[in-house]
Protein backbone atom coordinates (compact mmCIF):
# COMPACT_ATOMS: atom_id res chain seq x y z
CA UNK A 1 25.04 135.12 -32.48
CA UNK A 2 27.40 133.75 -29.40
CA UNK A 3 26.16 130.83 -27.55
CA UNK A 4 25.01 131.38 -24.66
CA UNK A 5 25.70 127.97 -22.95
CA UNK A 6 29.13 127.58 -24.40
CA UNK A 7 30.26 130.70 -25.50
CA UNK A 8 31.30 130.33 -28.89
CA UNK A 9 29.97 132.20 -31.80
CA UNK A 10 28.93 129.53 -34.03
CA UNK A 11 25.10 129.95 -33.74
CA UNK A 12 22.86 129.92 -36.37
CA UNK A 13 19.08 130.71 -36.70
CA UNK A 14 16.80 127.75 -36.07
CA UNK A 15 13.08 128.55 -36.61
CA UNK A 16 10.85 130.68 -34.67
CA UNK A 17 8.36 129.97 -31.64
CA UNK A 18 5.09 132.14 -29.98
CA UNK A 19 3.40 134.32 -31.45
CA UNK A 20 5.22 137.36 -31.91
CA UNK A 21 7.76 134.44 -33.31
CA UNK A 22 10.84 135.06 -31.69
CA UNK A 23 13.40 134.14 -33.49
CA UNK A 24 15.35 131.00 -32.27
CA UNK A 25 19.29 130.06 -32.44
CA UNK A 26 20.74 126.72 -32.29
CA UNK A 27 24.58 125.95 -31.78
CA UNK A 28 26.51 123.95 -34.17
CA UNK A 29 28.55 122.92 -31.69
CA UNK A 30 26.94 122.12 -28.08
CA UNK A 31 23.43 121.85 -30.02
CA UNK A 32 21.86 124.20 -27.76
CA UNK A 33 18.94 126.19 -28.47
CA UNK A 34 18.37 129.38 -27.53
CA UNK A 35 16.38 132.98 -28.43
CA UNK A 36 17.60 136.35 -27.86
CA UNK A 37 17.02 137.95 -24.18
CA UNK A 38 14.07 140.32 -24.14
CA UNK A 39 14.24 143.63 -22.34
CA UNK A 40 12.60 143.66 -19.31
CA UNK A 41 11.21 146.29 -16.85
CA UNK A 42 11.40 144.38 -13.74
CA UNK A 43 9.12 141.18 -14.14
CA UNK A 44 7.07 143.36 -17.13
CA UNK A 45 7.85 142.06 -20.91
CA UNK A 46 6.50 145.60 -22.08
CA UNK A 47 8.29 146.88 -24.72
CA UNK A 48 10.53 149.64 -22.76
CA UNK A 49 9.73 152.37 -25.18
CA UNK A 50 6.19 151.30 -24.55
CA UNK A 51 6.48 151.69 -20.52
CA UNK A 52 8.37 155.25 -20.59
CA UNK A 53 6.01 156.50 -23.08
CA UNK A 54 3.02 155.21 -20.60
CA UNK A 55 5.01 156.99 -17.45
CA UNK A 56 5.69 160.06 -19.19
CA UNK A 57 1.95 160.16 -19.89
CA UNK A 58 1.19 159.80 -15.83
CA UNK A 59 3.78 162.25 -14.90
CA UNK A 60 2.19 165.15 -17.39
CA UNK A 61 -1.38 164.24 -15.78
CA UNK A 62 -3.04 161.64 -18.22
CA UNK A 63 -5.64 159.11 -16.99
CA UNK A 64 -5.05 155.77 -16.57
CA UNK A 65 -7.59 154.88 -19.41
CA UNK A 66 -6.27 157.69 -21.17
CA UNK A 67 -2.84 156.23 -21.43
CA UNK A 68 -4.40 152.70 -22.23
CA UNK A 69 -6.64 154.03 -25.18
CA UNK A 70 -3.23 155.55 -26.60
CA UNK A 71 -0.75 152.57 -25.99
CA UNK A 72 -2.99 150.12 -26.02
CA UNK A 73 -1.81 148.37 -23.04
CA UNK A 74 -4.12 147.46 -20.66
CA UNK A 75 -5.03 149.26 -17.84
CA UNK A 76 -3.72 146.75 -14.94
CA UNK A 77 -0.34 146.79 -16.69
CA UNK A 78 -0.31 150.21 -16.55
CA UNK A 79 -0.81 150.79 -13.01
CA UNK A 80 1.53 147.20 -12.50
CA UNK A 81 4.36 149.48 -14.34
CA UNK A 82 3.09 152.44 -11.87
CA UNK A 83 3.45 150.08 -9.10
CA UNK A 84 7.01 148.96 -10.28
CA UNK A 85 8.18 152.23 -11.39
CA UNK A 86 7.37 154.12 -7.50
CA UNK A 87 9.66 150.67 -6.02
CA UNK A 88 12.24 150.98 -8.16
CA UNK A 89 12.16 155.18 -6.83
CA UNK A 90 12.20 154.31 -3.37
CA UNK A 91 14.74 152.39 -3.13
CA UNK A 92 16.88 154.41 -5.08
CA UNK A 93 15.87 157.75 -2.55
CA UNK A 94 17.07 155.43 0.28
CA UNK A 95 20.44 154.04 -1.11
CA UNK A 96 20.69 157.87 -1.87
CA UNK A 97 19.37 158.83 1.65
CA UNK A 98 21.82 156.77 3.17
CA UNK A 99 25.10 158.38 1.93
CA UNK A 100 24.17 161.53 3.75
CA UNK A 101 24.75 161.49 7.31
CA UNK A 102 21.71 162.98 9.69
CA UNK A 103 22.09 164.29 12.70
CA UNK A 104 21.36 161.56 14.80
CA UNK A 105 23.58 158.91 12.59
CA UNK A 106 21.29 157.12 11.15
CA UNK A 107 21.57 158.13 7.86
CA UNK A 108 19.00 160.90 5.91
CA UNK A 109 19.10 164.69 4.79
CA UNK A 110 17.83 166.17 7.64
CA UNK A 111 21.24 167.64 8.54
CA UNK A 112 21.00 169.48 5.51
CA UNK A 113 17.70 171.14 6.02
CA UNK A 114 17.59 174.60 7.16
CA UNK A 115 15.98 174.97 10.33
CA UNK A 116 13.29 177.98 10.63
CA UNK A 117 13.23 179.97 14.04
């Protein structure tokens, strides 16, 4: 494990703290402590696997509840990952949306929309 404070690969584990017990690493030579970095989904500590599995089951048509019975997170995290999920979208359409130019300059892909008679 490689220090994360000095850089230097002379960690070693040192005990374990919460309770999922995270393992924890200490330095042998700055003495700094440390634990692996956990995946995160924005400011969510859901297990990723977890939160795609819960999205897929909203984009195919599940219930909220639904999705909690068979995950078993609960329900406000599930609509919190919703609520995350449809950000992280729309600001990827715009930085997309913005690379096309419109017709009136300002950006967007109404340039590229056919226009009925």
């Amino acid at each position: 494990m490689t220090c994360q404070r000095c850089h230097h690969d002379t960690a070693r584990k040192f005990g374990t703290y919460g309770k999922r017990h995270i393992q924890r690493y200490r330095c042998s030579d700055c003495k700094a402590t440390f634990s692996e970095p956990a995946p995160k989904i924005g400011t969510h500590y859901t297990d990723p696997e977890t939160a795609a599995k819960a999205l897929a089951m909203m984009l195919e048509g599940m219930s909220v509840r639904a999705i909690s019975r068979l995950t078993g997170l609960h329900i406000r995290t599930i609509l919190a990952l919703m609520v995350t999920a449809g950000e992280k979208c729309q600001a990827h359409v715009e930085r997309q949306d913005s690379r096309y130019p419109s017709e009136s300059g300002t950006g967007g892909r109404t340039a590229f929309v056919r226009r009925l008679p």
